[in-house]
Protein backbone atom coordinates (compact mmCIF):
# COMPACT_ATOMS: atom_id res chain seq x y z
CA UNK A 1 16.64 -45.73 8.96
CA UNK A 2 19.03 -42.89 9.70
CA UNK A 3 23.00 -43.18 9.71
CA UNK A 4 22.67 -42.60 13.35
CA UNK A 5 20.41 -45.22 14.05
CA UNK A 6 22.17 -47.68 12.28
CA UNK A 7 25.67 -46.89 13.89
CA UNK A 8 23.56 -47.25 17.27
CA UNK A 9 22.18 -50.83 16.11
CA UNK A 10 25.18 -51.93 14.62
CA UNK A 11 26.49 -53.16 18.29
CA UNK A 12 23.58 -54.85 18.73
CA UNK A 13 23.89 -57.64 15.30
CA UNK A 14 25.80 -60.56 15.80
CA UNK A 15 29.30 -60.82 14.99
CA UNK A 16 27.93 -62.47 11.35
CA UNK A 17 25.54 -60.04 10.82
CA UNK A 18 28.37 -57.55 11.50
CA UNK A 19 30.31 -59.30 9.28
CA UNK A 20 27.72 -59.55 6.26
CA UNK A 21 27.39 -55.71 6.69
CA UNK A 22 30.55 -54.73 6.37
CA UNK A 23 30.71 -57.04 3.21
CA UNK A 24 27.87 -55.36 1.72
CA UNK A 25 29.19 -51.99 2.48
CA UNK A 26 32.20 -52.59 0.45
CA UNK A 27 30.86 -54.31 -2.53
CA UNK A 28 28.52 -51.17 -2.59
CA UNK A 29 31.67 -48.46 -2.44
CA UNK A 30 33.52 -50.40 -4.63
CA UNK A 31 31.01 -50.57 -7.30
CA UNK A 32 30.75 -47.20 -7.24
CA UNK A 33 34.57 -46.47 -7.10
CA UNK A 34 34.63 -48.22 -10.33
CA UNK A 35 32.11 -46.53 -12.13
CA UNK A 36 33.61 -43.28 -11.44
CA UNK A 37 36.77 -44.95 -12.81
CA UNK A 38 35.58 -46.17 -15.83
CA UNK A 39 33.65 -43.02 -16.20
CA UNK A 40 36.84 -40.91 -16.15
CA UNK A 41 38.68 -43.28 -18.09
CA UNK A 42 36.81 -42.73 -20.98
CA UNK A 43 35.82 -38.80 -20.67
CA UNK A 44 39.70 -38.87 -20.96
CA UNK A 45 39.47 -41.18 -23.66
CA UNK A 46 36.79 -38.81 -25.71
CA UNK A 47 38.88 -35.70 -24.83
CA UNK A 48 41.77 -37.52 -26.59
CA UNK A 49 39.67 -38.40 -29.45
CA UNK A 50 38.09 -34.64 -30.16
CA UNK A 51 41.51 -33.03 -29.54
CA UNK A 52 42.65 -35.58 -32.27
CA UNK A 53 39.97 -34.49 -34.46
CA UNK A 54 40.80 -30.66 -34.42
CA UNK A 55 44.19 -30.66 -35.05
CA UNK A 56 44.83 -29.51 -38.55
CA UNK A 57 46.24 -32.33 -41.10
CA UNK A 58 49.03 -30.09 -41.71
CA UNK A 59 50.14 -29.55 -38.10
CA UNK A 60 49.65 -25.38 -38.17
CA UNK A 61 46.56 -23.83 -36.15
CA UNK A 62 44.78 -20.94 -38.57
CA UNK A 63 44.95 -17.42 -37.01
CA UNK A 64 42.25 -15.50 -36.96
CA UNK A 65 42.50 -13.78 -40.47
CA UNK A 66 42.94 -17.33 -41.68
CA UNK A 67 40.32 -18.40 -40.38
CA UNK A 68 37.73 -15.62 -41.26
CA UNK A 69 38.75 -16.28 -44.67
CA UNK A 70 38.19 -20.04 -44.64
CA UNK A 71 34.83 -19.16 -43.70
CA UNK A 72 34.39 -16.55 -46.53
CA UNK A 73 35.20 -18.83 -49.18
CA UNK A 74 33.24 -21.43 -47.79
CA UNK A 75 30.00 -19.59 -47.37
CA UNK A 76 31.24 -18.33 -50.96
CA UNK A 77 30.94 -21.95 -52.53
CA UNK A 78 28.19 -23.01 -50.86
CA UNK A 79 26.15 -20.31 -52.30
CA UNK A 80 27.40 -19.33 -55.55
């Protein structure tokens, strides 16, 4: 059944059917509002978590040189 027809039957249900509908109908969105919710909550949650994990112990981002280097000696070690 299309939206249309059910907006052109919904005149035509009792007031209790009309009633149980509308019920329905918001259980269903608000389920769904919540889900989204939650969802977002924790994607920020994670995003929290992994910007947690890349900040350096010592407070100070590498630049580039830096960090070229740190890659150097690391290939370095594992394959000396």
């Amino acid at each position: 059944m299309s939206v249309q027809e059910m907006i052109a039957e919904f005149p035509k249900l009792t007031l209790g059917e009309r009633l149980k509908l509308i019920e329905l109908l918001s259980v269903s969105v608000q389920r769904e509002l919540k889900v989204k919710v939650d969802d977002h909550v924790t994607r920020s949650s994670n995003v929290d978590k992994l910007i947690g994990m890349l900040k350096p112990a010592n407070g100070i981002v590498p630049n580039d040189e830096e960090v070229t280097q740190i890659i150097y000696e690391s290939i370095l070690e594992k394959h000396a």
